[in-house]
C-alpha atoms as a PDB file:
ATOM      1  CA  UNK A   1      14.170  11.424  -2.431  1.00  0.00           C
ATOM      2  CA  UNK A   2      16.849  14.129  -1.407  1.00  0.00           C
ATOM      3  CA  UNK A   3      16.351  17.291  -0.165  1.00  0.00           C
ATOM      4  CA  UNK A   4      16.818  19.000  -3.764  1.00  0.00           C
ATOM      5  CA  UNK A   5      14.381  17.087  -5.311  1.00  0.00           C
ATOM      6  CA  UNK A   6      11.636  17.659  -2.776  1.00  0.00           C
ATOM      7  CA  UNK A   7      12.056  21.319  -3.290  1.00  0.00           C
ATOM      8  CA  UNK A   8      11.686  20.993  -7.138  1.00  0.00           C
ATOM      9  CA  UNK A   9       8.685  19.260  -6.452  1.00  0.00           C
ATOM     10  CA  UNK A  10       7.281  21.519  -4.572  1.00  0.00           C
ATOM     11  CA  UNK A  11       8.104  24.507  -6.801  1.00  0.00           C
ATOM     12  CA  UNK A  12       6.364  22.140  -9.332  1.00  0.00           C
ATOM     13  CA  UNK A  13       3.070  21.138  -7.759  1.00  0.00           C
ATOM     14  CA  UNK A  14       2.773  23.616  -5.243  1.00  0.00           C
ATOM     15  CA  UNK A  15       4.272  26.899  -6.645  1.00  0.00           C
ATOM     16  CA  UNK A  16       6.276  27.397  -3.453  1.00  0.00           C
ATOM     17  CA  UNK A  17       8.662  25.359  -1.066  1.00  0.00           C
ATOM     18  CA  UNK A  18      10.831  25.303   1.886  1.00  0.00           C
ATOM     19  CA  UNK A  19      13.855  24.246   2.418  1.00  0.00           C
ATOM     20  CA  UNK A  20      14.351  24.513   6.386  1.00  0.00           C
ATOM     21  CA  UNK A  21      11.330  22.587   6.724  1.00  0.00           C
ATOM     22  CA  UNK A  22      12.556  19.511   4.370  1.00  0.00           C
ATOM     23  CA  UNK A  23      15.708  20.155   6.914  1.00  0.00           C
ATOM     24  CA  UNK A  24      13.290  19.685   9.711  1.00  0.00           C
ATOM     25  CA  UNK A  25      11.298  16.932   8.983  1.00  0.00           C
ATOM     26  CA  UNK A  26      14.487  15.016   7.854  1.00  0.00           C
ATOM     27  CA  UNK A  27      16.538  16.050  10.681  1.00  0.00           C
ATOM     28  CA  UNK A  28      17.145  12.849  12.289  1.00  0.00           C
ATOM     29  CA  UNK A  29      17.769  10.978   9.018  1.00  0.00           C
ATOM     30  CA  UNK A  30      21.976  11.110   9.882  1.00  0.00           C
ATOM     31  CA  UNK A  31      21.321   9.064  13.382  1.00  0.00           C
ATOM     32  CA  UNK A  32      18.135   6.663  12.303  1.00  0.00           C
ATOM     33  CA  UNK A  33      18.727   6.348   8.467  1.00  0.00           C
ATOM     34  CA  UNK A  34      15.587   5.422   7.160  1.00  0.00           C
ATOM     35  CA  UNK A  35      14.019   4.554  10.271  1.00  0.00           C
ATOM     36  CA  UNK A  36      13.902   8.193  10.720  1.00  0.00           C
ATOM     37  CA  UNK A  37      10.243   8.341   9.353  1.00  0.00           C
ATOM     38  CA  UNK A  38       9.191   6.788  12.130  1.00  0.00           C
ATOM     39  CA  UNK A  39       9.690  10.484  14.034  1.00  0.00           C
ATOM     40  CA  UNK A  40       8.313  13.409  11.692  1.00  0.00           C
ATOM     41  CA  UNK A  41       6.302  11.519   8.904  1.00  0.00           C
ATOM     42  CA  UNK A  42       2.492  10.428  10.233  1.00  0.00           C
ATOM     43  CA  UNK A  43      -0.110  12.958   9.980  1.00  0.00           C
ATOM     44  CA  UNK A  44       1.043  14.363  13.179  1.00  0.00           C
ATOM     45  CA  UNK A  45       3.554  15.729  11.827  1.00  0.00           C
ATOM     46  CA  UNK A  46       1.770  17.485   9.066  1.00  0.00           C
ATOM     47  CA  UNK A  47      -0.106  19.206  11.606  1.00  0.00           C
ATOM     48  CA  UNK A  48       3.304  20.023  13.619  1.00  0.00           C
ATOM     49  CA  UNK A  49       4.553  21.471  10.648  1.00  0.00           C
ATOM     50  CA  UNK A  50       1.296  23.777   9.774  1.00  0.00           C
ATOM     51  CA  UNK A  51       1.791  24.907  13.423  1.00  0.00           C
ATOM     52  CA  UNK A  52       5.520  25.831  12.911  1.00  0.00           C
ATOM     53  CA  UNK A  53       5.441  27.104   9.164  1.00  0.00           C
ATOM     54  CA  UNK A  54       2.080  28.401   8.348  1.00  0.00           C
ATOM     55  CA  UNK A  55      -0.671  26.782   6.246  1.00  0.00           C
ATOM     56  CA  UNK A  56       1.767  26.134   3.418  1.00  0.00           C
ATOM     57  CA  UNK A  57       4.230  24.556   5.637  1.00  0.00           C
ATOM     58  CA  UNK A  58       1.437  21.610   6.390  1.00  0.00           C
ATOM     59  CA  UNK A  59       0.695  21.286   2.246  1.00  0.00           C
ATOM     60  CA  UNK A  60       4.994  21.003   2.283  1.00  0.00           C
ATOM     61  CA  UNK A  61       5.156  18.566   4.857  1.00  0.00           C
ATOM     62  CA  UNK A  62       2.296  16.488   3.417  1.00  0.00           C
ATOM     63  CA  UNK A  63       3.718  16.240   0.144  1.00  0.00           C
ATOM     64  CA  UNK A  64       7.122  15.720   1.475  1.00  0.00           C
ATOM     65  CA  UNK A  65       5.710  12.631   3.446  1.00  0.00           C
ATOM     66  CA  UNK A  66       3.503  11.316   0.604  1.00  0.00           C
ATOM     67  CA  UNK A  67       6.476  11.040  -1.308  1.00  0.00           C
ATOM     68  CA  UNK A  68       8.880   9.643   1.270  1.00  0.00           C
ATOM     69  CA  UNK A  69       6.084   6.950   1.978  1.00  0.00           C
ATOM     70  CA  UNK A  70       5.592   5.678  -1.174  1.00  0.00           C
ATOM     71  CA  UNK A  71       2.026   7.209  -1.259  1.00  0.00           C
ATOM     72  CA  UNK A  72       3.080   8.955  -4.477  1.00  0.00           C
ATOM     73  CA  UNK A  73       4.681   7.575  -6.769  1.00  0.00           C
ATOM     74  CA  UNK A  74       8.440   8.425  -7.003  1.00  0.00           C
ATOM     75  CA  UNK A  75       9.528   7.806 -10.351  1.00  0.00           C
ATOM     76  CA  UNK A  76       6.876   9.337 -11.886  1.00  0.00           C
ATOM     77  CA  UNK A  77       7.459  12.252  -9.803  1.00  0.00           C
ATOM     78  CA  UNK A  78      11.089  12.655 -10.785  1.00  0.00           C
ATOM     79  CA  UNK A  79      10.114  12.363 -14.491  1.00  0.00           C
ATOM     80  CA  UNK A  80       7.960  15.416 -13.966  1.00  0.00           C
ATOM     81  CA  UNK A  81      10.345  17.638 -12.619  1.00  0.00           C
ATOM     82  CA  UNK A  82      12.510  17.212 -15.271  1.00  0.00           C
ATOM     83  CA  UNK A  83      10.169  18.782 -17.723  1.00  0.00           C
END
């Protein structure tokens, strides 16, 4: 999912979002591709995240790995933002 669509997401479920910290956790995407999971999406990260952005930074970063590891289901997901 691209960066646009995890921030509609959040503004959908959560009622907020942040950009720089979809940057973040997707930072090394340009040099690993999709390997770049590996780095910033286990729950370490979530709690990385929570340190770095707040309380709703960790709800952003789970969300934004649920998604990104299949945990959620995608197209539903992009069905509901368009509504």
């Amino acid at each position: 999912m691209d960066r646009r669509s995890h921030v509609k997401v959040d503004e959908k479920l959560l009622g907020y979002t942040n950009e720089s910290l979809h940057e973040w956790l997707d930072l090394t995407v340009k040099y690993l591709g999709s390997s770049h999971r590996q780095v910033k999406h286990g729950y370490k990260a979530i709690k990385w995240a929570q340190e770095l952005f707040g309380e709703e930074g960790g709800k952003i970063a789970a969300l934004h790995i649920m998604i990104d590891t299949r945990i959620v289901d995608r197209e539903w997901l992009e069905e509901y933002i368009k509504e």
